[in-house]
Protein backbone atom coordinates (compact mmCIF):
# COMPACT_ATOMS: atom_id res chain seq x y z
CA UNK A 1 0.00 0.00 0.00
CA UNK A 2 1.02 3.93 -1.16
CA UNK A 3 -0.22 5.65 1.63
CA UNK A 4 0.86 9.16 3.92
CA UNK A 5 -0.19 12.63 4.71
CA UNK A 6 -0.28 16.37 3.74
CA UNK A 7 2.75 17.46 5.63
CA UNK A 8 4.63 20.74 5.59
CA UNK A 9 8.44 21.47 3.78
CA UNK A 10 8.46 24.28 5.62
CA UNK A 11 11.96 23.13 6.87
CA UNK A 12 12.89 21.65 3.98
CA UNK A 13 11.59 18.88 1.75
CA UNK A 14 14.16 15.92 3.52
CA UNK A 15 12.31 17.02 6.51
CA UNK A 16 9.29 15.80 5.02
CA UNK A 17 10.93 12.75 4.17
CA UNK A 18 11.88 12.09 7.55
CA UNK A 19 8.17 13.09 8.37
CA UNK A 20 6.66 10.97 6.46
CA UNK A 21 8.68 8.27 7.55
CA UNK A 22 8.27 8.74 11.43
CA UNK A 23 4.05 8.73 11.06
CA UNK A 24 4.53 5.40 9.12
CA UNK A 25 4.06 6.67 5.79
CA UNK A 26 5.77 6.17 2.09
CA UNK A 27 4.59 8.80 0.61
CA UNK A 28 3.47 12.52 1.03
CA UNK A 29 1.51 15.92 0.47
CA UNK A 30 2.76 19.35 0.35
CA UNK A 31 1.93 22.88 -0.32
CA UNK A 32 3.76 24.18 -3.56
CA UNK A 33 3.54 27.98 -1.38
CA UNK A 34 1.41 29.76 1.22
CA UNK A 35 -1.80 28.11 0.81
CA UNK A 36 -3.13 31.27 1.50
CA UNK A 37 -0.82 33.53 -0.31
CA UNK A 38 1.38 33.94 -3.33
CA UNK A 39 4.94 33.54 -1.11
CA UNK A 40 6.98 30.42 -1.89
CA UNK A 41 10.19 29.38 0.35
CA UNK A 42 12.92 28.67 -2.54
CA UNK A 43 14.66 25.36 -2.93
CA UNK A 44 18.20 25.24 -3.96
CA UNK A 45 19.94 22.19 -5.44
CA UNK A 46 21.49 21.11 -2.71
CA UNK A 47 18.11 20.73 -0.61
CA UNK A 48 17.09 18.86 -4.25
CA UNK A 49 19.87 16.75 -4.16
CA UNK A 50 19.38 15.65 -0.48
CA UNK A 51 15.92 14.89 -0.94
CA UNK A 52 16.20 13.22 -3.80
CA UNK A 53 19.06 10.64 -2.60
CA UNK A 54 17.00 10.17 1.54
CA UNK A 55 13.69 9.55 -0.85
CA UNK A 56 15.43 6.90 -2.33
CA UNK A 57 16.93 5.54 0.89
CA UNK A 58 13.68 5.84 2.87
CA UNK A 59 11.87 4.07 0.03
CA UNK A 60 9.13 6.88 -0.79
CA UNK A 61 6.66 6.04 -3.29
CA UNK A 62 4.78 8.87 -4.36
CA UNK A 63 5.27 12.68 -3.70
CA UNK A 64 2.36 15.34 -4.28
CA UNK A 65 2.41 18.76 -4.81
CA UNK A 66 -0.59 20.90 -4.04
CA UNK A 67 -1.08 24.34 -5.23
CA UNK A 68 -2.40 26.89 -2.60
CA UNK A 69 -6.26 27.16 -2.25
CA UNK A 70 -5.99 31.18 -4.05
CA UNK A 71 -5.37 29.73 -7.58
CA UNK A 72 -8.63 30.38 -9.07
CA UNK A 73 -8.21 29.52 -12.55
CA UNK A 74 -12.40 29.69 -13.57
CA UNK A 75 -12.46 33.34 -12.18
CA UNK A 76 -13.81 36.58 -14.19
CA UNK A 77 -11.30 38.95 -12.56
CA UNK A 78 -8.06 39.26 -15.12
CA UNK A 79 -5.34 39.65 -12.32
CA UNK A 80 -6.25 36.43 -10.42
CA UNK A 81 -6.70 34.35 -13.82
CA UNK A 82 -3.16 35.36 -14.62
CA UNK A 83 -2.18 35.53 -11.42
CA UNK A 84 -3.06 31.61 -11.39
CA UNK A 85 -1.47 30.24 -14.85
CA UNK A 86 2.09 32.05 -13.92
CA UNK A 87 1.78 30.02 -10.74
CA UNK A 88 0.83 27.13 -12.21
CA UNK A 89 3.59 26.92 -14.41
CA UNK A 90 6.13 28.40 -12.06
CA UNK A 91 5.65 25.35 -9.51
CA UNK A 92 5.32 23.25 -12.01
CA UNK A 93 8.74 23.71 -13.30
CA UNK A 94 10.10 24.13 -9.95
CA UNK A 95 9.28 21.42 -8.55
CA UNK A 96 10.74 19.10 -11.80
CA UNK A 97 14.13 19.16 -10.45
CA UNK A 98 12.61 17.44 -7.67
CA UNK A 99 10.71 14.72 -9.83
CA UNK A 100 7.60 15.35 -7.78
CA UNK A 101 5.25 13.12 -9.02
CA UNK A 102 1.95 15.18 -9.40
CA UNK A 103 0.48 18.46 -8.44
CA UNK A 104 -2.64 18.38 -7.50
CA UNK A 105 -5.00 21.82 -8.57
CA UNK A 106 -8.59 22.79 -7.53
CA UNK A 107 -10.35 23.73 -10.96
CA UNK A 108 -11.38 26.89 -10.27
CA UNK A 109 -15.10 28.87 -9.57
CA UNK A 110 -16.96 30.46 -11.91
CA UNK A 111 -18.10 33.29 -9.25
CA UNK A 112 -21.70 33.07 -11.00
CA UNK A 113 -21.08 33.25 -14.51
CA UNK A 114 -22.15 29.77 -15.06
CA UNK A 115 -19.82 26.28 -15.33
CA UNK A 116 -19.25 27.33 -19.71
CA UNK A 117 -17.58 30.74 -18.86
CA UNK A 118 -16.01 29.03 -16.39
CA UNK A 119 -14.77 25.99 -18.13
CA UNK A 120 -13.62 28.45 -20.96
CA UNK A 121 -11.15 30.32 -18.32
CA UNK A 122 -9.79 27.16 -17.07
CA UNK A 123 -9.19 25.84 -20.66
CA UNK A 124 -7.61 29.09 -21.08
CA UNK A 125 -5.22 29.11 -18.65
CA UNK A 126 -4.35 25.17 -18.88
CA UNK A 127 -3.31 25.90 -22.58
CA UNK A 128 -0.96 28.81 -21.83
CA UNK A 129 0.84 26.34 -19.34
CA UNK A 130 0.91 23.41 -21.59
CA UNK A 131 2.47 25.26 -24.13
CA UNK A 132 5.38 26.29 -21.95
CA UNK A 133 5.45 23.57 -19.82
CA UNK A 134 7.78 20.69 -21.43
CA UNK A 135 9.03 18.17 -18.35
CA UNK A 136 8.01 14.77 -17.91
CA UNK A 137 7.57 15.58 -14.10
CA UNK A 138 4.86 16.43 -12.35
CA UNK A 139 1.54 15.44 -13.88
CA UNK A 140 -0.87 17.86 -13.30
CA UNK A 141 -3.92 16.58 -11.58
CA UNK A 142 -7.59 17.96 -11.17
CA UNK A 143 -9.20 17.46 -8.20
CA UNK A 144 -12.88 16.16 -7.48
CA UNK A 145 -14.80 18.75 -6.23
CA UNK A 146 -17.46 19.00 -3.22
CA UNK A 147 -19.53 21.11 -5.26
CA UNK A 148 -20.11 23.57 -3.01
CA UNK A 149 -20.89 27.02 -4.52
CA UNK A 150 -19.65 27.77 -8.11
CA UNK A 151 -16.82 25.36 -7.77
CA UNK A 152 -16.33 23.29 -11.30
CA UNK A 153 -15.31 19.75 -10.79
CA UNK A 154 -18.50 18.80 -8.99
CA UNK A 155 -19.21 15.98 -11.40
CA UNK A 156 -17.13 13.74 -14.01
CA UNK A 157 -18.58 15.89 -17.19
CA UNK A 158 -17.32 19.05 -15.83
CA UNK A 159 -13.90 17.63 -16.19
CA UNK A 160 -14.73 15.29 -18.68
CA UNK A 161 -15.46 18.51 -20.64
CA UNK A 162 -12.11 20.12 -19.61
CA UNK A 163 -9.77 17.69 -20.81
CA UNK A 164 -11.66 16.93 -24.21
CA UNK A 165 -11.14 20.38 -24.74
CA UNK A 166 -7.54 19.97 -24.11
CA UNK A 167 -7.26 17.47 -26.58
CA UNK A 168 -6.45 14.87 -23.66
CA UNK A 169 -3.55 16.31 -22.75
CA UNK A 170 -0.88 13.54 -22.04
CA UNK A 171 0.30 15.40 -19.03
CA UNK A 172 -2.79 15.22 -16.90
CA UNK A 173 -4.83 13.38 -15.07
CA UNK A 174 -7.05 13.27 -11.88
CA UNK A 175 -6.77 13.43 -7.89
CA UNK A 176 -10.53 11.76 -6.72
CA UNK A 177 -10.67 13.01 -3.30
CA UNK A 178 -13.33 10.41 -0.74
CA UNK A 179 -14.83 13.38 1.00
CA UNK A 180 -15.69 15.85 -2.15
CA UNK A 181 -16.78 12.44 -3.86
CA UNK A 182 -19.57 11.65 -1.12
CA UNK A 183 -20.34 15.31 -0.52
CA UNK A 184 -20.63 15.70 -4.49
CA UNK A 185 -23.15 12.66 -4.15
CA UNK A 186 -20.81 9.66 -5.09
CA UNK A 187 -21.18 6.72 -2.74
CA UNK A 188 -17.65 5.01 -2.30
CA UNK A 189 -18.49 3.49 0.90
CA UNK A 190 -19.53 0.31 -0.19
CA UNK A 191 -18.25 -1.98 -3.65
CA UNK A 192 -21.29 -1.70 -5.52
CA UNK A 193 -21.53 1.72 -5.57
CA UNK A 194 -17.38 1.82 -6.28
CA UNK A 195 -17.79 -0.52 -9.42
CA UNK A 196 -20.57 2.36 -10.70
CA UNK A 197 -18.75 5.07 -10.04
CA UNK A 198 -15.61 3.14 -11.79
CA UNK A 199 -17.57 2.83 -14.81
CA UNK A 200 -18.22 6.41 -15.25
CA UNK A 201 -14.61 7.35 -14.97
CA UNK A 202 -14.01 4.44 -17.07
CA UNK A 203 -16.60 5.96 -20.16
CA UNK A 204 -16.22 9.83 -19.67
CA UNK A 205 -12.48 9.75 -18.74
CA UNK A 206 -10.56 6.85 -19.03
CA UNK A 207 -9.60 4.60 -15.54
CA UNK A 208 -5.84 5.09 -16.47
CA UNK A 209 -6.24 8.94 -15.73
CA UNK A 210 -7.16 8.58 -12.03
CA UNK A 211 -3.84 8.89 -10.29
CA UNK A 212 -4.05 9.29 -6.73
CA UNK A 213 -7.09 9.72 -4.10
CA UNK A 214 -7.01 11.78 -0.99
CA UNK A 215 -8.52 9.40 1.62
CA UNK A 216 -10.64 11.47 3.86
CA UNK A 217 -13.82 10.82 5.89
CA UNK A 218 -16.62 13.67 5.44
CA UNK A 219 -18.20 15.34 8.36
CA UNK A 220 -21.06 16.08 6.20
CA UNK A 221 -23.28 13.08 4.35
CA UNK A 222 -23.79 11.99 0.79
CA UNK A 223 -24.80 14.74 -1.64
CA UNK A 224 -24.13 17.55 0.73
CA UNK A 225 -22.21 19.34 -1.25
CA UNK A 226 -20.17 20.45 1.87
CA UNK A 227 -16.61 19.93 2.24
CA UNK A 228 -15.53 18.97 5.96
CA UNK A 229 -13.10 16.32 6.46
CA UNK A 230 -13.17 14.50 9.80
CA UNK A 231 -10.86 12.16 11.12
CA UNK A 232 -10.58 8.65 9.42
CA UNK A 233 -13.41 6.17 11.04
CA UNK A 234 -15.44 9.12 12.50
CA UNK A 235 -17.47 10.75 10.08
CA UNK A 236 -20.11 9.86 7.20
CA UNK A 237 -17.61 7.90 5.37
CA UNK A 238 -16.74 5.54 8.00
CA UNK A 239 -14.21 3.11 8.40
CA UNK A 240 -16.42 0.56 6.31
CA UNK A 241 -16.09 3.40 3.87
CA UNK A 242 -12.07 3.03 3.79
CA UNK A 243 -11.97 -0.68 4.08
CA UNK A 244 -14.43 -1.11 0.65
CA UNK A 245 -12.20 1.30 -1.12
CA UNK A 246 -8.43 0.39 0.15
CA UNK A 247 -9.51 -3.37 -0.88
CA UNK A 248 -11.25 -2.80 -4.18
CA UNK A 249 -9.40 -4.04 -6.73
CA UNK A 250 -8.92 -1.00 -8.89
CA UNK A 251 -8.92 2.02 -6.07
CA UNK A 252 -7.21 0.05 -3.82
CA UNK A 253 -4.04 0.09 -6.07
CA UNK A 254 -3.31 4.17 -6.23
CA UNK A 255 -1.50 6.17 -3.97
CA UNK A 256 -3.25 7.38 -0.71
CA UNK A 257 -3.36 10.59 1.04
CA UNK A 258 -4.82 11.83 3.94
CA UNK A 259 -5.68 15.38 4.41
CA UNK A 260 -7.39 14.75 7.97
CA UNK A 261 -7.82 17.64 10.46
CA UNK A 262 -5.05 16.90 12.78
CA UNK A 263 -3.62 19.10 15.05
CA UNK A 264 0.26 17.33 15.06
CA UNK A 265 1.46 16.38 11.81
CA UNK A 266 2.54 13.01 14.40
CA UNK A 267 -1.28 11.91 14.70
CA UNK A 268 -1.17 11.12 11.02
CA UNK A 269 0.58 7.67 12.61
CA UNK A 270 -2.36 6.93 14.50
CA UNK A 271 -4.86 7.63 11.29
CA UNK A 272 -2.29 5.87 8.51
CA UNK A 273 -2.27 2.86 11.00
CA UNK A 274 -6.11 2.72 11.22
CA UNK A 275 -6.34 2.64 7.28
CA UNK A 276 -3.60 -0.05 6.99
CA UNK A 277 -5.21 -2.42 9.73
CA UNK A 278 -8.50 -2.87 7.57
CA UNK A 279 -6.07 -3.09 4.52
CA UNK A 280 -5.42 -6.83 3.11
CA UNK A 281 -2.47 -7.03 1.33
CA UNK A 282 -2.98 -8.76 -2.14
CA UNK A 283 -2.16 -12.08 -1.32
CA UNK A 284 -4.58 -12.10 1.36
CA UNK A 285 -7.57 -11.05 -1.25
């Protein structure tokens, strides 16, 4: 099993490595900058080259990139759009040196103009990047949405729609997130509704685009459209919820991340060890 936590490089990404490897983990999460702001801490090549030869060593599976929660790529104000694709494409080529694996972006809201003007901004900006963007590392990945508000991604034909418009761009694919799936009215908690689901990714986007999944439980039920994690086991998802999905057949074979609302990166341990004690290992199944 791929499985760790959103974790901070705030001290440097080896740090994380250590991290990651002190909560039990073999792989991890991080902000590309300020989640809240523009600001990004630079990383020389000789923090690269360290964390490139412990990753090795510690046996790390799968590093994530996340860009911060401002990049609103769907918006109708100019400075923000812009704002957004020069971001975009600045951490994507920073973080290449690094071979981070995939960077994980929040399609954007459309602020009320409707999910076609919206669509049209994102396509926009995902083109300008793509046509400067030329490493084989990271994959860009769009992340299911809660659906909350004007946010695009709520569904599979909202992104469906987005990367048909790219012309299936080679160099992206998709982050499912657990909690925006349920809250966006997608039952994963049980293998039934897993196998439909599957089938729809399988039609309107291919299964080989699906990447990763953040594994979170959802304070909020099915088709809320409300996006509140809660600690793995204790919310709507439950931990029959992670044990159908860490076992199915298809799911169960991406990288994990949690995103739960800890308040020590440390308790991570406690919630990676509750997903790996339902988990049976292949030659169990």
């Amino acid at each position: 099993m791929i499985i760790g936590a959103h974790l901070t490089i705030a001290k440097g990404m080896p740090a994380a490595v250590e991290l990651t490897r002190s909560i039990d983990g073999n792989a991890f999460q991080f902000f590309t900058r300020n989640p809240r702001g523009g600001r990004a801490r630079h990383i020389g090549e000789a923090e690269i080259e360290e964390f490139r030869k412990l990753r090795q060593q510690e046996k790390i599976e799968c590093v994530v990139g996340h860009m911060p929660y401002t990049i609103n790529l769907a918006t109708n104000r100019p400075d923000i759009h812009e704002f957004g694709k020069e971001t975009l494409l600045t951490d994507l080529e920073r973080f290449a040196a690094a071979e981070v694996d995939f960077l994980v972006l929040h399609p954007g809201s459309h602020l009320g103009d409707g999910v076609d003007a919206g669509i049209d901004r994102i396509v926009d900006a995902l083109t300008f990047v793509f046509e400067r963007y030329h490493e084989q590392k990271p994959i860009l990945l769009l992340e299911t949405m809660a659906g909350h508000g004007t946010e695009i991604g709520r569904n599979l034909q909202e992104l469906r729609e987005i990367f048909r418009r790219l012309d299936w761009h080679e160099k992206m694919g998709i982050c499912l997130d657990s909690c925006h799936l349920l809250a966006a009215g997608y039952d994963l908690t049980n293998t039934r509704g897993i196998d439909g689901f599957l089938e729809e990714v399988d039609t309107l986007l291919g299964l080989e685009r699906m990447k990763m999944m953040h594994l979170n439980d959802s304070k909020q039920g099915l088709g809320s459209q409300i996006d509140r994690h809660a600690r793995i086991g204790e919310g709507a998802f439950g931990m029959e919820g992670v044990q159908a999905v860490v076992n199915h057949p298809v799911l169960g074979k991406l990288p994990f991340i949690l995103e739960s609302p800890v308040d020590k990166y440390q308790e991570y341990g406690d919630e990676i060890r509750k997903v790996r004690k339902v988990w049976k290992a292949p030659m169990q199944r």
